[in-house]
Protein backbone atom coordinates (compact mmCIF):
# COMPACT_ATOMS: atom_id res chain seq x y z
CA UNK A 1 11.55 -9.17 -14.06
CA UNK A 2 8.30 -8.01 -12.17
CA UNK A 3 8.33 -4.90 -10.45
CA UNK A 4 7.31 -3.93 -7.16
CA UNK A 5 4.25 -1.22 -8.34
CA UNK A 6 2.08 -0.34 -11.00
CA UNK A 7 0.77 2.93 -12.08
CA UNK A 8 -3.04 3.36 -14.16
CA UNK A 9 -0.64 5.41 -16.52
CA UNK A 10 -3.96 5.87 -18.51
CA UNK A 11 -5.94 7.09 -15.83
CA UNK A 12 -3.05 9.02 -14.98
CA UNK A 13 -3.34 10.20 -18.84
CA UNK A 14 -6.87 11.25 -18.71
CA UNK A 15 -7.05 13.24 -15.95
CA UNK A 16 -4.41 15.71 -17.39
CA UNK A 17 -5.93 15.36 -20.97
CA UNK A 18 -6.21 18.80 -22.32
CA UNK A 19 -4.80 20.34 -19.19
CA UNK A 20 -1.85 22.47 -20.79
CA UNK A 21 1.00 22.07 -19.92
CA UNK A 22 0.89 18.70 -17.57
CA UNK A 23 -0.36 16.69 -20.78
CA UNK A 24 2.82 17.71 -22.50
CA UNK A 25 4.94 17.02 -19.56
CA UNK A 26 3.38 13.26 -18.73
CA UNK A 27 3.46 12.50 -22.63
CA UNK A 28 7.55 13.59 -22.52
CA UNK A 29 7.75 11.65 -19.42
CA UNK A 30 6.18 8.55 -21.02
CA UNK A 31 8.57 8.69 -24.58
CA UNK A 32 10.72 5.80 -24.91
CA UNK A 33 13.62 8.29 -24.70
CA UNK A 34 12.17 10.62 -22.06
CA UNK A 35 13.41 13.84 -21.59
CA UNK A 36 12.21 14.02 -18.07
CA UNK A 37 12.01 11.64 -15.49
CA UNK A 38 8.83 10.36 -14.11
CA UNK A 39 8.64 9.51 -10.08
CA UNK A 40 6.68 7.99 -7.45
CA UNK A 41 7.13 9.60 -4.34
CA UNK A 42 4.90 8.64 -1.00
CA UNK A 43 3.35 11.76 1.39
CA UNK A 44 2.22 11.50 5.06
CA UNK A 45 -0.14 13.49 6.06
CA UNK A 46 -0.35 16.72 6.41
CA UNK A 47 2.49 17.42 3.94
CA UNK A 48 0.51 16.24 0.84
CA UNK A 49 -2.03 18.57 1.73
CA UNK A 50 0.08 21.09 2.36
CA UNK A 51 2.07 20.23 -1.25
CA UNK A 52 -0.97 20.01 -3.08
CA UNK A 53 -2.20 23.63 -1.83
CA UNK A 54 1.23 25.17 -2.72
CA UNK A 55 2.33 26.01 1.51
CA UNK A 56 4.49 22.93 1.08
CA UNK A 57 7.12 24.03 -1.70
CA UNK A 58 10.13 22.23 -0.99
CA UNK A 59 9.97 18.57 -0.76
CA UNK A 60 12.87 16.73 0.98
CA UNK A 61 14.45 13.57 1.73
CA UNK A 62 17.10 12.32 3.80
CA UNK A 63 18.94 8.89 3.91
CA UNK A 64 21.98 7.06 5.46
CA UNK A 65 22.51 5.87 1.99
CA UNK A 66 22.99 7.49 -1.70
CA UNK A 67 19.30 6.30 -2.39
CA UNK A 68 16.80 7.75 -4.74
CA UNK A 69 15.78 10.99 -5.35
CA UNK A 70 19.49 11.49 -4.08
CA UNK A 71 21.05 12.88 -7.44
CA UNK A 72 18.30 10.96 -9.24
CA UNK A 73 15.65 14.27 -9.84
CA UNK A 74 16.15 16.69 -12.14
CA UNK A 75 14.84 20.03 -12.54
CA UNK A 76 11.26 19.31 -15.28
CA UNK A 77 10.88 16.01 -13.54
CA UNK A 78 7.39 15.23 -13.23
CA UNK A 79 6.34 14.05 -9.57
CA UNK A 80 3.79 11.87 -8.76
CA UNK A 81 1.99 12.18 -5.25
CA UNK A 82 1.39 9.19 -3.52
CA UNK A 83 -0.42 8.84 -0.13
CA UNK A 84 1.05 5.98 1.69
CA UNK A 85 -0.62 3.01 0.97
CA UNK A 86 -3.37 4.95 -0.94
CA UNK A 87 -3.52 6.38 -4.12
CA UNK A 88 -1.61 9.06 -6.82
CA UNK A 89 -3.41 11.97 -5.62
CA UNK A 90 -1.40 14.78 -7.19
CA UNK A 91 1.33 16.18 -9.62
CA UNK A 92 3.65 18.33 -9.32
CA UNK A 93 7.63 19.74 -11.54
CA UNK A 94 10.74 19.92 -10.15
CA UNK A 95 11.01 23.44 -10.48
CA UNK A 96 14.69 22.92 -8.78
CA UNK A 97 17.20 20.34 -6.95
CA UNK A 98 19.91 20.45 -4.58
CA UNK A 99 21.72 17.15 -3.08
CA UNK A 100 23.70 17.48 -0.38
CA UNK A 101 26.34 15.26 1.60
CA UNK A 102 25.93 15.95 4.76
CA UNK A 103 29.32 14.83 5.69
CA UNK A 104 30.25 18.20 3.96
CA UNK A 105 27.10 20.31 4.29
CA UNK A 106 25.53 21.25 7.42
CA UNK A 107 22.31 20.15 8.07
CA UNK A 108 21.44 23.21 10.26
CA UNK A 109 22.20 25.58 7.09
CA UNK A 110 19.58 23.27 5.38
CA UNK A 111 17.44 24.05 8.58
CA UNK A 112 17.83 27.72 8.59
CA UNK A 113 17.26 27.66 4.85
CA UNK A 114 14.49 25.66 4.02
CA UNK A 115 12.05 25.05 7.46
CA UNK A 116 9.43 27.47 6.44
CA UNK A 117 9.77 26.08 2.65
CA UNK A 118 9.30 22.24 4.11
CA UNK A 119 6.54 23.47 6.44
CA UNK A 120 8.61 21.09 9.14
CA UNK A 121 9.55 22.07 12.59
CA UNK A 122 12.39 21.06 15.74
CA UNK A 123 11.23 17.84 15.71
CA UNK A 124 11.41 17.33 11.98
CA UNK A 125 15.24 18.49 12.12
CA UNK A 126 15.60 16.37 15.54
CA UNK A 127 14.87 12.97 13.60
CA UNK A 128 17.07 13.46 10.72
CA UNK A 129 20.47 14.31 12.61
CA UNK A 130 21.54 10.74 11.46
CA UNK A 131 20.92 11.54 8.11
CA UNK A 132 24.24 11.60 5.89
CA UNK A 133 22.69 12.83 2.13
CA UNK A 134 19.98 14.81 1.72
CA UNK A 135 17.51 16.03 -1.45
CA UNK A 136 15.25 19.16 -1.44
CA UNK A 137 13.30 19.58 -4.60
CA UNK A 138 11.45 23.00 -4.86
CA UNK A 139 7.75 21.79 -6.03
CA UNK A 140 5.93 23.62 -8.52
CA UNK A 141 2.59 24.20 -10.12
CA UNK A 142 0.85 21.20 -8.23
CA UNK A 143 -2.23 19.90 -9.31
CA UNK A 144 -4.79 18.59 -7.16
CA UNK A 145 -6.17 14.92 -9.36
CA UNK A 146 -8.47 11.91 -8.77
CA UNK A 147 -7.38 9.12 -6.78
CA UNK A 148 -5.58 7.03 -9.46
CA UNK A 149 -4.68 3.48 -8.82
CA UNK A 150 -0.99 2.68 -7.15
CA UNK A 151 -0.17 -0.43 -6.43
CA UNK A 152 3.48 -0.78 -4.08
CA UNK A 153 4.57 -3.46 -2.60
CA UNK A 154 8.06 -2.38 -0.99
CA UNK A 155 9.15 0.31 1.72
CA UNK A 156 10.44 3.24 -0.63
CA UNK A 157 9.66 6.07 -0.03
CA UNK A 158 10.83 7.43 -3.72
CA UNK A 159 11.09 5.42 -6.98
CA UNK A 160 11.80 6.65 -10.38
CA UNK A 161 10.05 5.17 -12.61
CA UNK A 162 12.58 3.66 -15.48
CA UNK A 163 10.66 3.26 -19.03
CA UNK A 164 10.95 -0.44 -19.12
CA UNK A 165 8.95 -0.11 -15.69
CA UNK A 166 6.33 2.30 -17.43
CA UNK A 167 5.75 -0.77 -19.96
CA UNK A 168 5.14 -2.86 -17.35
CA UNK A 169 3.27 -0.62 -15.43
CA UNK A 170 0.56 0.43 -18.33
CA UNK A 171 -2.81 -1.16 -17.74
């Protein structure tokens, strides 16, 4: 079964060679029994920027469907920064994670909450009133990298990266 992207894991590799403690967290990521979860997740701009300077600490997603990261990040997840349709330009933990049904939660708690954390404003909250789940993942230690290689080929926004994809994925 191909897969939809590849990573340059090694590039990926080098860049954090050496560069305590994100060379411990990829190699953990990369085990064939991880303990934590690697993930591709895609950035407009200005919100990478903003992530990748530390403003932007809570990253979220909303969905009409349970679709990943919804219940699928875990706190020590390691987060790979994607522009779209460009490059891994940045790490960063999941330093925490909350999922939320929005059937039960209310998304202007979430607002009240989290706006200044997301960096997002009205108009943000104004296009995600259809939304039924949500994820917010508090971002941590982010580190600014080299473009390294992405190749995707579908419209998610978010995949986790399973290890049989990692074998596939490894140049």
């Amino acid at each position: 079964m191909e897969t939809s992207f590849t990573v340059e894991i090694s590039a990926l590799a080098k860049q954090v060679q050496g560069r305590s403690p994100w060379a411990e967290r990829l190699a953990a990521a990369l085990t064939p029994e991880p303990e934590v979860a690697l993930h591709v997740a895609i950035f407009h701009e200005p919100f990478l920027s903003l992530a990748l300077e530390g403003r932007k600490t809570v990253e979220s997603r909303f969905s009409q469907h349970r679709v990943a990261p919804f219940q699928s990040v875990h706190t020590g997840d390691v987060i790979l920064m994607k522009t779209q349709g460009g490059p891994v330009r940045g790490l960063a933990v999941a330093e925490r994670v909350w999922s939320f049904d929005l059937s039960v939660a209310s998304i202007e708690r979430l607002r009240e909450r989290f706006s200044e954390d997301m960096c997002v404003d009205d108009a943000f909250w104004f296009g995600k009133k259809r939304a039924r789940f949500a994820t917010l993942i508090r971002v941590a230690e982010p580190l600014r990298i080299a473009p390294v290689q992405c190749v995707k080929k579908d419209r998610r926004g978010w995949v986790v990266m399973r290890s049989r994809q990692l074998q596939l994925s490894l140049f």
